[in-house]
Protein backbone atom coordinates (compact mmCIF):
# COMPACT_ATOMS: atom_id res chain seq x y z
CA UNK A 1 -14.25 11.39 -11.00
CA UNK A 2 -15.20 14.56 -8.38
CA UNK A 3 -17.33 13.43 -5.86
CA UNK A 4 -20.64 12.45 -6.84
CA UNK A 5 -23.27 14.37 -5.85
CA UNK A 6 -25.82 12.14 -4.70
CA UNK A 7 -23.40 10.77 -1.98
CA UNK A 8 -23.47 14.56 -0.79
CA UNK A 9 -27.46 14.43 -0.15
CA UNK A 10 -28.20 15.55 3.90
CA UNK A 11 -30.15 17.43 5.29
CA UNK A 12 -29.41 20.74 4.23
CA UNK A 13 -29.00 23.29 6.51
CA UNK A 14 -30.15 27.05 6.13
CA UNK A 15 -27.43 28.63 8.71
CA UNK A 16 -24.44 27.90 6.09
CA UNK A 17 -24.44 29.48 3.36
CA UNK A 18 -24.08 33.68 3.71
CA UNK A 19 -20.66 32.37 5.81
CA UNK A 20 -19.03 30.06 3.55
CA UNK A 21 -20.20 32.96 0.79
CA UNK A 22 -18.25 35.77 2.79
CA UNK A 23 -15.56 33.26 3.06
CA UNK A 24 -15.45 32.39 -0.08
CA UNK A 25 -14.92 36.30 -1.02
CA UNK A 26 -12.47 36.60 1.62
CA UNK A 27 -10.28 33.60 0.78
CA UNK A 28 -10.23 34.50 -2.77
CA UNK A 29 -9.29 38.36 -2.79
CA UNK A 30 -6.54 37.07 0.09
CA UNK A 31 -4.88 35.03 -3.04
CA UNK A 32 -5.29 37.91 -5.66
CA UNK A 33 -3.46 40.34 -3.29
CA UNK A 34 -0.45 38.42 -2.69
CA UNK A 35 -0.33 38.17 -6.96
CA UNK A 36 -0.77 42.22 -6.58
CA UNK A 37 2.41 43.31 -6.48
CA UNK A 38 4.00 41.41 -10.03
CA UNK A 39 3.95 41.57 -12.93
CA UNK A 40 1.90 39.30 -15.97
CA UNK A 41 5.95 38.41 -16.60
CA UNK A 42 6.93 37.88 -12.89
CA UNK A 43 3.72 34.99 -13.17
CA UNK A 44 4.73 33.52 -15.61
CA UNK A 45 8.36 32.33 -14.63
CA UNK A 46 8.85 28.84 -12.99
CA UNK A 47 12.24 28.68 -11.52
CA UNK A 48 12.78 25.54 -10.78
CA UNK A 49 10.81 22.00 -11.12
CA UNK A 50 9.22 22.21 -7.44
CA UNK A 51 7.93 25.82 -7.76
CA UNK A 52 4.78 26.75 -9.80
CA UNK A 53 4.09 29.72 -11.75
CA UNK A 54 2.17 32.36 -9.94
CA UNK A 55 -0.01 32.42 -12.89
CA UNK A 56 -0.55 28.71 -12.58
CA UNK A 57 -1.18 29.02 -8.75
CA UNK A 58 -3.99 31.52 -9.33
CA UNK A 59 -5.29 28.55 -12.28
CA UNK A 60 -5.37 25.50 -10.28
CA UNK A 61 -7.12 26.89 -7.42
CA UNK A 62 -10.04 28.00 -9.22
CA UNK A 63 -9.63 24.66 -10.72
CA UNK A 64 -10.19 22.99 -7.78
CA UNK A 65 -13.36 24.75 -7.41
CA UNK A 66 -14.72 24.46 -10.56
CA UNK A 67 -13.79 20.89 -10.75
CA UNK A 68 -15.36 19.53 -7.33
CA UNK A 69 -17.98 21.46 -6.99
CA UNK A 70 -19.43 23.57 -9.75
CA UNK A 71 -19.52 20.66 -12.41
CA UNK A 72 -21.22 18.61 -10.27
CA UNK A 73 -23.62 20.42 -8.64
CA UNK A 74 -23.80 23.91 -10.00
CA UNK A 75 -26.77 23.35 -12.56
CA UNK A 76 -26.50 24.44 -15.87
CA UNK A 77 -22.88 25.93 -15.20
CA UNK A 78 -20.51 25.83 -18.33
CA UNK A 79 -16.96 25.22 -18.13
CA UNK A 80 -14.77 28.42 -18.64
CA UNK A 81 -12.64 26.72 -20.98
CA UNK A 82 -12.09 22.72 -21.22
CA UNK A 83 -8.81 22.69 -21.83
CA UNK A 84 -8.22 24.04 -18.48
CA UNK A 85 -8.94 20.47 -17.09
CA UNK A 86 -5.75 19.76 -18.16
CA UNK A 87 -3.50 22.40 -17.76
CA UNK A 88 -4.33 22.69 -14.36
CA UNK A 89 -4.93 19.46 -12.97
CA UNK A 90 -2.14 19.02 -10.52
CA UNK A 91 -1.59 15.70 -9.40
CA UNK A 92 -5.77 14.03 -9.36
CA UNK A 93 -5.05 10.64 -11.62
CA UNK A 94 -8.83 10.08 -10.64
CA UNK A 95 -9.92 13.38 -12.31
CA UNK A 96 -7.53 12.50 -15.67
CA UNK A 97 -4.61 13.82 -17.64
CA UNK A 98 -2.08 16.47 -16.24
CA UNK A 99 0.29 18.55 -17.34
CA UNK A 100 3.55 17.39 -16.57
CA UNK A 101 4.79 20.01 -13.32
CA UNK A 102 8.22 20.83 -14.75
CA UNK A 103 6.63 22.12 -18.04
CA UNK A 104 4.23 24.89 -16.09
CA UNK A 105 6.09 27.54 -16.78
CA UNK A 106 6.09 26.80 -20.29
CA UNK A 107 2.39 27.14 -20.75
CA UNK A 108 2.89 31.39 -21.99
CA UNK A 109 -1.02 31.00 -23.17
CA UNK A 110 -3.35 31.21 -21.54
CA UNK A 111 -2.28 34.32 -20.83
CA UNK A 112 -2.54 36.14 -17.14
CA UNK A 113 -5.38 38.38 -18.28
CA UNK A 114 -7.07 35.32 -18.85
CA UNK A 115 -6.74 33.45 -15.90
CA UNK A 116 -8.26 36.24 -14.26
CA UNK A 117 -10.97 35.66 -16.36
CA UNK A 118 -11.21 32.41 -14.79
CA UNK A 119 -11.13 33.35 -11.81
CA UNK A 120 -13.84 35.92 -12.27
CA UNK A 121 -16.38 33.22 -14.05
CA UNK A 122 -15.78 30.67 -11.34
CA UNK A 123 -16.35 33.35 -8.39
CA UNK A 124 -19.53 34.49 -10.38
CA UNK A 125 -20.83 30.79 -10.47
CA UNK A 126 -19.72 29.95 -7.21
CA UNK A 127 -20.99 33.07 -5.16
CA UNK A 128 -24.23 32.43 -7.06
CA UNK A 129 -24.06 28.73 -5.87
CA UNK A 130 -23.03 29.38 -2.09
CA UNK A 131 -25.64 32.68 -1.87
CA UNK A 132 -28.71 30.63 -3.34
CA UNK A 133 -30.02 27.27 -1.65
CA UNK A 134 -28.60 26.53 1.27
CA UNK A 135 -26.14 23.59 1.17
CA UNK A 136 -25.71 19.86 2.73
CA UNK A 137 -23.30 19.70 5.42
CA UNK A 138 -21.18 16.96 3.34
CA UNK A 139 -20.77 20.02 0.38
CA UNK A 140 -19.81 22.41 3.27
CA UNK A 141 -16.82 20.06 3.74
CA UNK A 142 -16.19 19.77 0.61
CA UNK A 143 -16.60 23.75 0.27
CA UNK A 144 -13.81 24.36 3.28
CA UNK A 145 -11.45 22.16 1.47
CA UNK A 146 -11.40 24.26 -0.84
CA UNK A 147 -10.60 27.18 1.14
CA UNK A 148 -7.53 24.99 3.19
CA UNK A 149 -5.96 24.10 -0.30
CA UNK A 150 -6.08 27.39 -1.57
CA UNK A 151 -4.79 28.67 1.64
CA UNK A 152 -2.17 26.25 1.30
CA UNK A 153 -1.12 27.71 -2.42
CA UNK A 154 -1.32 31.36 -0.83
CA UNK A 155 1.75 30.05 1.16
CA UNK A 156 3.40 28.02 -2.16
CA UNK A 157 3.08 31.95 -3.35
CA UNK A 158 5.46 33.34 -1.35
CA UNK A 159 7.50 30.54 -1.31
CA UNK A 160 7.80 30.31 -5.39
CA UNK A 161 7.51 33.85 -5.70
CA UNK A 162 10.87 34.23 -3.52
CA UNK A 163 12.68 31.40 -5.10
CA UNK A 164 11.89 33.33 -8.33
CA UNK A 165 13.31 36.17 -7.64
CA UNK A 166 16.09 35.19 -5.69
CA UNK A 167 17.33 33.76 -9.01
CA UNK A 168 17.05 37.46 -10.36
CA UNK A 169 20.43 38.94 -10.15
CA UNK A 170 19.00 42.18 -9.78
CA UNK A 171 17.79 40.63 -6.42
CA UNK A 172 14.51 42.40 -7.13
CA UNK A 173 12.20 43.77 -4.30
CA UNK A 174 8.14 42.05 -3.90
CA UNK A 175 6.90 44.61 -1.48
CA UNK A 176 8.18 47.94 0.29
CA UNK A 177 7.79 45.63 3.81
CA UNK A 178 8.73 42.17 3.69
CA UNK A 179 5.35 40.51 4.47
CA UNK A 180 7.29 37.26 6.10
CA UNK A 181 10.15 39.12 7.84
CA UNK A 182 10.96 36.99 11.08
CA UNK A 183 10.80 38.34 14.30
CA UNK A 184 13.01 37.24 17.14
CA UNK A 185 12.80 35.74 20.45
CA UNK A 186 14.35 36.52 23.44
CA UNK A 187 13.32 32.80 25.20
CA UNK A 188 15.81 30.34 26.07
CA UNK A 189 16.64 27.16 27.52
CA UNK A 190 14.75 24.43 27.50
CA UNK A 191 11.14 23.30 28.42
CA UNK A 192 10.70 20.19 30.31
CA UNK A 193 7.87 17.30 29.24
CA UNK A 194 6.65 14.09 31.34
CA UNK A 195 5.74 12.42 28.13
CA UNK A 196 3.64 9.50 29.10
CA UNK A 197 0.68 7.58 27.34
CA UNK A 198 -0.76 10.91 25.56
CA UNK A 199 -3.45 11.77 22.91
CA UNK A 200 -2.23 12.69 19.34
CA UNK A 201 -4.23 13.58 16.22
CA UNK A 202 -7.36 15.43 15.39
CA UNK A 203 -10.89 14.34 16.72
CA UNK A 204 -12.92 14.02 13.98
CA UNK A 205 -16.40 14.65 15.85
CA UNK A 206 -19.16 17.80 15.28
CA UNK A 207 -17.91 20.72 16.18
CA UNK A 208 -14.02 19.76 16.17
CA UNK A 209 -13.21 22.28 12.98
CA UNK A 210 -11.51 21.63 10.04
CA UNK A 211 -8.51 18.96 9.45
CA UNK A 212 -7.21 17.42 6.52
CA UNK A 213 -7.56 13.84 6.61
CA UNK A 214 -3.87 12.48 7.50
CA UNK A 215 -4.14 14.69 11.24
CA UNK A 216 -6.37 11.85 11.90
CA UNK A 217 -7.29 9.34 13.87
CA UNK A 218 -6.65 10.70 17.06
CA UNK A 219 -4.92 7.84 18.93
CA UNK A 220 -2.37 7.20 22.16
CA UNK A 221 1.03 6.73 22.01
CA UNK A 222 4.10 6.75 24.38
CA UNK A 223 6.48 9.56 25.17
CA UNK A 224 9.48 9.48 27.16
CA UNK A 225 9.96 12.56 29.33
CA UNK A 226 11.65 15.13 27.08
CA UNK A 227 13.22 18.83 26.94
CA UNK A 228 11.96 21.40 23.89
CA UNK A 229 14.03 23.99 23.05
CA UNK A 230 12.23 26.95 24.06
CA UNK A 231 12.87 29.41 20.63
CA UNK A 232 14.06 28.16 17.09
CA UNK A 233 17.77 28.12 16.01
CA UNK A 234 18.41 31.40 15.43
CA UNK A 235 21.10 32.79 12.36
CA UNK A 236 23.91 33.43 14.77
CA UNK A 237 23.84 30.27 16.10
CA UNK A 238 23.49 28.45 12.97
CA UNK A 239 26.73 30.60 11.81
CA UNK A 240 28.39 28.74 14.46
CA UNK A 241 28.03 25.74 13.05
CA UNK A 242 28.73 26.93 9.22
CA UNK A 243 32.27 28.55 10.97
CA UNK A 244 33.14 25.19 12.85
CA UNK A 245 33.21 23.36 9.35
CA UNK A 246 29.69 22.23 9.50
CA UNK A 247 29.21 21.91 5.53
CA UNK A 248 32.77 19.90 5.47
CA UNK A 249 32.56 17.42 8.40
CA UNK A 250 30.72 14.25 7.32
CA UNK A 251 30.54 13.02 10.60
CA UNK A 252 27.68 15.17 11.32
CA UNK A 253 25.32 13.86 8.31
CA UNK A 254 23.20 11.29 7.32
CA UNK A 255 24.82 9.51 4.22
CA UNK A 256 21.91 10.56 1.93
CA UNK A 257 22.09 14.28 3.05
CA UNK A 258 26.24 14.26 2.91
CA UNK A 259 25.83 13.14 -0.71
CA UNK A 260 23.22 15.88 -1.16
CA UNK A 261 25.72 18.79 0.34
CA UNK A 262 28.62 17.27 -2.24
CA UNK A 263 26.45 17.28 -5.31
CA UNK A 264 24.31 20.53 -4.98
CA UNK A 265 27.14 22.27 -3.21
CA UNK A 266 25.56 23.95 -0.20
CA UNK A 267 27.43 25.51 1.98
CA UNK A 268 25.03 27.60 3.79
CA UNK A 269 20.88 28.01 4.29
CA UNK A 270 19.44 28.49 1.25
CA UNK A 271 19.08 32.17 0.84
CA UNK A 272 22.72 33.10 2.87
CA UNK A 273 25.15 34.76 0.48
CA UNK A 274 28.73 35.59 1.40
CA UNK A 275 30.05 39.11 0.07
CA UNK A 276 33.62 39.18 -0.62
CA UNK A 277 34.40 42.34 -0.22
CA UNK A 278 33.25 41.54 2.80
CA UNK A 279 35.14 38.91 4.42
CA UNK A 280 33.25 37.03 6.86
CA UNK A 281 30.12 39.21 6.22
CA UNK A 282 26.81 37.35 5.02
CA UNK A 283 23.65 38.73 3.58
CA UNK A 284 20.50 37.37 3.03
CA UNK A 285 17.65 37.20 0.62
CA UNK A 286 14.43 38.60 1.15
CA UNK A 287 11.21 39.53 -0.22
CA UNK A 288 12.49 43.16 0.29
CA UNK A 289 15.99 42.35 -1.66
CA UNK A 290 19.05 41.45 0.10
CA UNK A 291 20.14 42.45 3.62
CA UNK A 292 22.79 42.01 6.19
CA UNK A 293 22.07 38.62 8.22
CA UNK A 294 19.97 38.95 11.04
CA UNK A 295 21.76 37.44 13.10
CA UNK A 296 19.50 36.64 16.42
CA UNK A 297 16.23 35.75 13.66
CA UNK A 298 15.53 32.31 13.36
CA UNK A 299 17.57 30.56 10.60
CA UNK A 300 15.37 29.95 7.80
CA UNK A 301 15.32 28.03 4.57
CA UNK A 302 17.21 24.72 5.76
CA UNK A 303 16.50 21.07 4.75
CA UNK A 304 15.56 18.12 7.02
CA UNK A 305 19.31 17.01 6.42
CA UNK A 306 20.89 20.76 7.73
CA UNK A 307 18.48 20.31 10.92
CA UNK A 308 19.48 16.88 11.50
CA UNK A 309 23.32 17.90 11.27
CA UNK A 310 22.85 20.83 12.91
CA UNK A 311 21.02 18.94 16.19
CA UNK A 312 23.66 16.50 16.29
CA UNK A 313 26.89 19.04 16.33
CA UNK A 314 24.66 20.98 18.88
CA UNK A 315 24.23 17.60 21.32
CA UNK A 316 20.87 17.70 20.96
CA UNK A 317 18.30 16.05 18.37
CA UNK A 318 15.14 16.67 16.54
CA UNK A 319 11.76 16.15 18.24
CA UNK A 320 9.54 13.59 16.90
CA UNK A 321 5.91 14.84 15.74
CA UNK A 322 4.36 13.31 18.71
CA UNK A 323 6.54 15.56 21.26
CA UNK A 324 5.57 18.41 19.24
CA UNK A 325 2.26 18.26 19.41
CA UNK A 326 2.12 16.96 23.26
CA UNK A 327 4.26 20.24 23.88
CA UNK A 328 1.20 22.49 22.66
CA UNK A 329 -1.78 21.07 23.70
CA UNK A 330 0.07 20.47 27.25
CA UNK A 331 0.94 24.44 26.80
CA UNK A 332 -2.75 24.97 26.48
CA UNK A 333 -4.50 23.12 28.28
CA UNK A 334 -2.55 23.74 31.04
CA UNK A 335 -2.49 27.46 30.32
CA UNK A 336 1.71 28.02 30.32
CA UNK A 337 4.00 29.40 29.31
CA UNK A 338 4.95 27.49 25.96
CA UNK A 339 8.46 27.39 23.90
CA UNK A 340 8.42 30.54 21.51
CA UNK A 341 7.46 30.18 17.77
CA UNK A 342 5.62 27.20 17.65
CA UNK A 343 3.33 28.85 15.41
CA UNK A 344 3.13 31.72 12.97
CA UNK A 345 7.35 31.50 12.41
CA UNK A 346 8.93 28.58 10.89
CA UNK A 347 7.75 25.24 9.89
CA UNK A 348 9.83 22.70 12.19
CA UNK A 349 11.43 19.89 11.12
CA UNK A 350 10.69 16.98 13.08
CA UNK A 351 12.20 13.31 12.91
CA UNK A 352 9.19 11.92 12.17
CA UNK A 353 8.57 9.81 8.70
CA UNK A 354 5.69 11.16 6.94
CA UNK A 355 3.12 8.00 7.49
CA UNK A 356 -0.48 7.30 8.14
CA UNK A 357 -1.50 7.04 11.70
CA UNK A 358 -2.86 3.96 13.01
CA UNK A 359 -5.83 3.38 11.00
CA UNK A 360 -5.82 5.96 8.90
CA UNK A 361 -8.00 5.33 5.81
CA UNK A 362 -8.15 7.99 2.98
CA UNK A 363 -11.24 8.77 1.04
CA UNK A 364 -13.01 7.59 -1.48
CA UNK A 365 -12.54 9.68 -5.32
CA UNK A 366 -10.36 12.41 -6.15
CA UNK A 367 -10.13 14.02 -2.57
CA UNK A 368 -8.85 10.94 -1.42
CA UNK A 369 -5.53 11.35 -3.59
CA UNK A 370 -5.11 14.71 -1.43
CA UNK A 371 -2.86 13.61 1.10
CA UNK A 372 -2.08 9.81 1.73
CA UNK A 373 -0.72 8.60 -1.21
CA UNK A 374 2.43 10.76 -0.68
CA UNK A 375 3.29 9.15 2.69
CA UNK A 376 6.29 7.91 1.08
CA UNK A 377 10.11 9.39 1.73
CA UNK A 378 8.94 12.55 3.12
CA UNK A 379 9.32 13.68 6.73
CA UNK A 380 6.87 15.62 9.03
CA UNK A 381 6.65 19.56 9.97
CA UNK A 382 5.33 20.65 12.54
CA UNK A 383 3.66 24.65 13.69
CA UNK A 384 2.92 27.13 11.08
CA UNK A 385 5.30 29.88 9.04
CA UNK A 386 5.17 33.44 9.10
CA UNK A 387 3.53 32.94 5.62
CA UNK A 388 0.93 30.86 6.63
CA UNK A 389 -2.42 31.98 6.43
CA UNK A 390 -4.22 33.13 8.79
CA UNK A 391 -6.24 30.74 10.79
CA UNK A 392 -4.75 28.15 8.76
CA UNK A 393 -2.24 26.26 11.76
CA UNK A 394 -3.93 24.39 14.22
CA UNK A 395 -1.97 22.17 17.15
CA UNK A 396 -2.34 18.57 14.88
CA UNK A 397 -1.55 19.89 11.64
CA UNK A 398 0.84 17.91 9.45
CA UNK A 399 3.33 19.68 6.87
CA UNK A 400 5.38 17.44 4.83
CA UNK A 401 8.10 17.72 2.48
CA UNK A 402 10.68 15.71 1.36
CA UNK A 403 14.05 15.77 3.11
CA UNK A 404 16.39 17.75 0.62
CA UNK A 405 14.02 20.55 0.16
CA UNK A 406 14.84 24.45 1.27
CA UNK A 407 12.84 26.45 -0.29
CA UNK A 408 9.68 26.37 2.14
CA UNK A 409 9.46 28.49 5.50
CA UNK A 410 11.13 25.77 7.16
CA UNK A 411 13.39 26.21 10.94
CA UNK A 412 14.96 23.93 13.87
CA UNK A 413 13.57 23.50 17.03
CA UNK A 414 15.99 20.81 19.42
CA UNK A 415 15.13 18.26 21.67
CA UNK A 416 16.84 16.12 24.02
């Protein structure tokens, strides 16, 4: 069931509200422009099992809202359409039945025109919610969840939005500018760390900010001293390792990743494409078509299995999560100079297994299924992507995916 609202009672408190209703607007219009730019028919597609339907994205956020929050304590609010608790229900077994994931792009009705509707009776209901009483401090939690997971779908946008159309072989333009075009770095070398007994995770006390619920506890654990790589892999370099027989030599792979190169055939970063006409000569997809390689941009696109190969042909290795997040808050609290791109670039792979933190505990009802029980076969990313939100990264912040998967905003930083 959605959290019940008699375990939300505080005291309420009159400063909250006219914010979390400005960023409620704010939030929502951010995820309407990024669907802007298609069309009903470019929302509807689902090109592969992972991605969803832009039409669907739009859905289950305003499902999300509507589920946890106006049912339960929006008096006398009336669903939009019952069905929809269904249809877009994404993975909440405490909330009930789903639609299976693969089968999203199936769903032609409703149709776009109205989800929007949706959208529009949910805002209505919530603005009148968040603009009236003022609001307990445990439903202003609950409240800014909501804006983190649909800030998480805005980036699921782009990323299923490009997959989509990079299927297209009309390699179809989104925008006029390529709203996640990398920029590059002119840092190098390396960026020394004493490691040490050092302080990892969120601090979940007043006045800490928003986390989800696996950045915490905060706890200590040991580092060795270590070296970050002070920018991300960038194209040219990865092209190195694609010339010197990279996606051939499996000496350079984990087993599980060398069978995963044999039976989807990769031979390059997701989005590369070799021209024949020109030998030699790659291209890339973007969300403004296709385009020569840029070559001194960060390689993009790769699995944990291409950064692990890659790191070990390059004599070097992945960090772990831990040396990640030492390297930034040592960066900052410290005020130095810290390695390039750890934020607002690529996600970076790290060697770390996706697992709970030493006493982590996740929460009780539906929001508890958010994060935890998918601490299973996955591994850890650290930073933010150039599609990320903004003010969505923060220095503890824990992406995870599982290894084989290339179609997020995803990079290489090394260690050694």
């Amino acid at each position: 069931m959605p959290p019940n609202p008699t375990s939300l009672a505080a005291a309420p408190s009159a400063t909250i509200a006219p914010s979390l209703a400005a960023r409620y607007a704010q939030v929502r219009a951010a995820t309407l422009a990024i669907a802007a730019p298609l069309s009903a028919e470019d929302c509807q597609v689902q090109s592969m099992p992972d991605a969803s339907p832009i039409k669907w994205h739009l859905a289950h956020t305003t499902w999300f809202f509507e589920t946890f929050l106006l049912e339960p304590l929006a008096a006398n609010y009336t669903a939009f359409d019952p069905a929809f608790k269904v249809l877009f229900n994404s993975y909440y077994n405490t909330v009930g039945e789903k639609h299976p994931r693969p089968e999203r792009g199936l769903l032609s009705r409703p149709s776009l025109e109205r989800v929007l509707a949706y959208r529009a009776h949910v805002d209505a209901a919530m603005l009148a919610m968040l603009s009236g009483t003022s609001q307990t401090e445990a439903v202003h939690s609950l409240i800014t969840l909501g804006f983190n997971h649909e800030q998480q779908h805005q980036e699921l946008m782009f990323t299923d939005l490009k997959h989509m159309l990079s299927v297209s072989p009309l390699a179809p333009v989104y925008a006029a500018a390529d709203p996640t075009q990398l920029s590059e770095s002119t840092a190098r070398g390396w960026s020394a760390f004493t490691g040490g007994l050092v302080e990892i995770g969120h601090e979940a006390e007043p006045g800490a900010g928003f986390a989800f619920d696996n950045e915490t506890p905060r706890h200590q654990t040991f580092l060795r001293p270590y070296q970050l790589a002070n920018a991300l892999v960038t194209n040219r370099e990865f092209l190195a390792f694609v010339a010197d027989g990279g996606y051939s030599r499996h000496e350079l792979w984990l087993s599980e990743g060398w069978d995963r190169v044999n039976q989807s055939g990769w031979r390059a970063p997701m989005y590369w494409r070799e021209r024949s006409e020109e030998l030699g000569a790659w291209h890339e997809f973007t969300l403004h078509g296709e385009h020569p390689l840029a070559l001194d941009a960060p390689v993009s696109h790769v699995s944990f299995f291409e950064a692990e190969a890659y790191a070990r042909w390059a004599g070097a290795r992945l960090p772990t999560e831990a040396e990640w997040e030492n390297a930034a808050r040592v960066s900052l609290a410290q005020d130095v100079a810290a390695p390039s791109q750890m934020f607002g670039s690529l996600w970076q792979w790290t060697a770390s297994a996706y697992l709970g933190y030493p006493g982590f505990s996740a929460a009780q009802g539906a929001v508890g299924e958010y994060n935890g029980k998918f601490m299973c076969n996955q591994f850890v990313l650290r930073g933010s992507s150039v599609a990320t939100p903004e003010g969505h990264a923060r220095v503890t912040y824990r992406n995870f995916f599982q290894p084989e998967k290339r179609w997020q905003f995803t990079g290489i930083r090394l260690a050694r």
